[in-house]
Protein backbone atom coordinates (compact mmCIF):
# COMPACT_ATOMS: atom_id res chain seq x y z
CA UNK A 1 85.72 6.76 -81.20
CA UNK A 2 83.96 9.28 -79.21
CA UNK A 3 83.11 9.52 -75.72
CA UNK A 4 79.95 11.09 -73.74
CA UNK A 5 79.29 11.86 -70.16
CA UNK A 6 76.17 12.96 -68.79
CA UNK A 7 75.36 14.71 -65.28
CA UNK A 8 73.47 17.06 -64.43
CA UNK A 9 70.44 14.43 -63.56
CA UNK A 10 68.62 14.44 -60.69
CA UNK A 11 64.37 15.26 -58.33
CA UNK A 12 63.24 18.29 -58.79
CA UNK A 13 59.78 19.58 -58.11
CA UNK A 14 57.31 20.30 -61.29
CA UNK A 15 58.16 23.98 -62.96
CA UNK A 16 61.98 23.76 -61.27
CA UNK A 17 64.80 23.80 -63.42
CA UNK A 18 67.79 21.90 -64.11
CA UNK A 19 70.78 22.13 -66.18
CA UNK A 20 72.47 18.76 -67.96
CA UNK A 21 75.42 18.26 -69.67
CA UNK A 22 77.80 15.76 -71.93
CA UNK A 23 80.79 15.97 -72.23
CA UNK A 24 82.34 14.36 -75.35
CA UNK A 25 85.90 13.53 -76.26
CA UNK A 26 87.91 11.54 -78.53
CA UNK A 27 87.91 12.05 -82.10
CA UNK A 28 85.12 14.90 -81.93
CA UNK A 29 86.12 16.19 -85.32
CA UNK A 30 83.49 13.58 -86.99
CA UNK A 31 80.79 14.75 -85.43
CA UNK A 32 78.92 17.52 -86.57
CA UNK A 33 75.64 16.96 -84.78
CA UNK A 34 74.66 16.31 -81.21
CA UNK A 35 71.16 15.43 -79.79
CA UNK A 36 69.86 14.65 -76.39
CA UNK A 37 67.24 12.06 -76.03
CA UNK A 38 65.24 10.99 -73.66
CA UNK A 39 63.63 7.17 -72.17
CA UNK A 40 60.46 7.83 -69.97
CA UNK A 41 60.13 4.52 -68.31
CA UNK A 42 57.98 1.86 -70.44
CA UNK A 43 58.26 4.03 -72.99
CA UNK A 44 60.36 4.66 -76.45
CA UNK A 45 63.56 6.32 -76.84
CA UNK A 46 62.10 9.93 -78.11
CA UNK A 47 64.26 12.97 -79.53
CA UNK A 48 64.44 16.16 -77.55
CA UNK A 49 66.95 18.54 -79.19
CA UNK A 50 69.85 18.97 -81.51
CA UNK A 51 72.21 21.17 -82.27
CA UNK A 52 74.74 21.57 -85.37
CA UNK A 53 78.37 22.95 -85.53
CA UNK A 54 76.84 25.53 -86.87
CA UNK A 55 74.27 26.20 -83.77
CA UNK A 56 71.26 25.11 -85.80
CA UNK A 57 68.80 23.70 -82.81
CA UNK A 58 65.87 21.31 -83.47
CA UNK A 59 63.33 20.98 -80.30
CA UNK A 60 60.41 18.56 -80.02
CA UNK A 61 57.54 20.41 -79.74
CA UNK A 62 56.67 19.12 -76.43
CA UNK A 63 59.68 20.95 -74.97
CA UNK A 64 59.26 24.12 -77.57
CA UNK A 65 59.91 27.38 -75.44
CA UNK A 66 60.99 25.30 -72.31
CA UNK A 67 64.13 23.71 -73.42
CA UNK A 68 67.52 25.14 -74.35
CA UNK A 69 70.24 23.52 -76.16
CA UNK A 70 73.52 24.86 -76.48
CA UNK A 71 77.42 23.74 -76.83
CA UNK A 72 80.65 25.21 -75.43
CA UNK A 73 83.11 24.44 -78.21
CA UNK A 74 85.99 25.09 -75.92
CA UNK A 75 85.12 22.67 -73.22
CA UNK A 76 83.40 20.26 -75.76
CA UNK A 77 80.40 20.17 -73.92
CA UNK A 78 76.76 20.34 -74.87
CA UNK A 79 74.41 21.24 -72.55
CA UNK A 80 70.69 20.90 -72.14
CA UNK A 81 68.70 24.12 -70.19
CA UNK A 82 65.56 22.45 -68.65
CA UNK A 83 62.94 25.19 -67.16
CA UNK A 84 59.17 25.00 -66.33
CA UNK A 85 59.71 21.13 -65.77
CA UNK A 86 56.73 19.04 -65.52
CA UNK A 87 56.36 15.60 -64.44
CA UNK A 88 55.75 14.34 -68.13
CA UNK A 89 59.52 15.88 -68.58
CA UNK A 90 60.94 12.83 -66.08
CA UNK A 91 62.87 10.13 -67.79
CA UNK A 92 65.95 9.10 -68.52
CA UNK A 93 68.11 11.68 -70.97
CA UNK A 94 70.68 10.35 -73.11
CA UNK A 95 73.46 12.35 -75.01
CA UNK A 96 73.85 11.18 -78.76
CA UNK A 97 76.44 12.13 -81.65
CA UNK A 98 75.70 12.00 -85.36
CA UNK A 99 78.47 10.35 -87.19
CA UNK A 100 77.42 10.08 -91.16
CA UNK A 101 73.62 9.07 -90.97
CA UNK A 102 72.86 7.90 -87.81
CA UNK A 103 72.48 8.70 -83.87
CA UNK A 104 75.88 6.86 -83.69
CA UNK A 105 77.88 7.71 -80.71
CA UNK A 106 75.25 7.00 -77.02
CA UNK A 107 76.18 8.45 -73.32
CA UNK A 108 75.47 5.99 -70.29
CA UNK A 109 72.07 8.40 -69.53
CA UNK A 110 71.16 10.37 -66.64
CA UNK A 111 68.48 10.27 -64.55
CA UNK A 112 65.51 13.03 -64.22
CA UNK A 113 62.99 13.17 -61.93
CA UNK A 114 60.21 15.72 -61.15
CA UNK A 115 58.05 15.52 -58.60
CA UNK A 116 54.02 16.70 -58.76
């Protein structure tokens, strides 16, 4: 089993910044992928970034140039650099792990808001 914690969440105003992270424990070893995600309200469950053991990164082109993911092996943490934020960006971002051939592996979500 593995384990992921969000924070980082939280209002900020449109072109601000903010920083989120997850946190994953347990048996991390089988997981060689990890993705955040995002929920806008009424809306689908869309991708926003991955990143491979190897430090491969995947962005969505809506947050091309914007976004920043990145992982601290030591602290098992992945982390998600959000800059020029726009109100479009506000939703709901979930942490995901890749076990085989699937998102398998979900954090509880954290909240992100940005004001216009």
């Amino acid at each position: 089993q593995v384990q992921l914690v969000e924070s980082g969440g939280g209002l900020v105003q449109a072109g601000g910044s903010l920083r989120l992270s997850c946190a994953a424990s347990g048996t991390i070893f089988s997981i060689n992928t990890m993705g955040w995600f995002r929920q806008p309200p009424g809306k689908q469950r869309e991708l926003v970034a991955t990143i491979t053991s190897g430090d491969s990164t995947v962005y969505a082109d809506s947050v091309k140039g914007r976004f920043t993911i990145s992982r601290d092996s030591a602290k098992n943490t992945v982390y998600l650099q959000m800059n020029s934020l726009k109100p479009e960006d506000a939703a709901a971002y979930y942490c995901s792990a890749r076990r085989g051939g699937s998102w398998f592996y979900w954090g509880q979500g954290t909240q992100v808001t940005v004001s216009s």
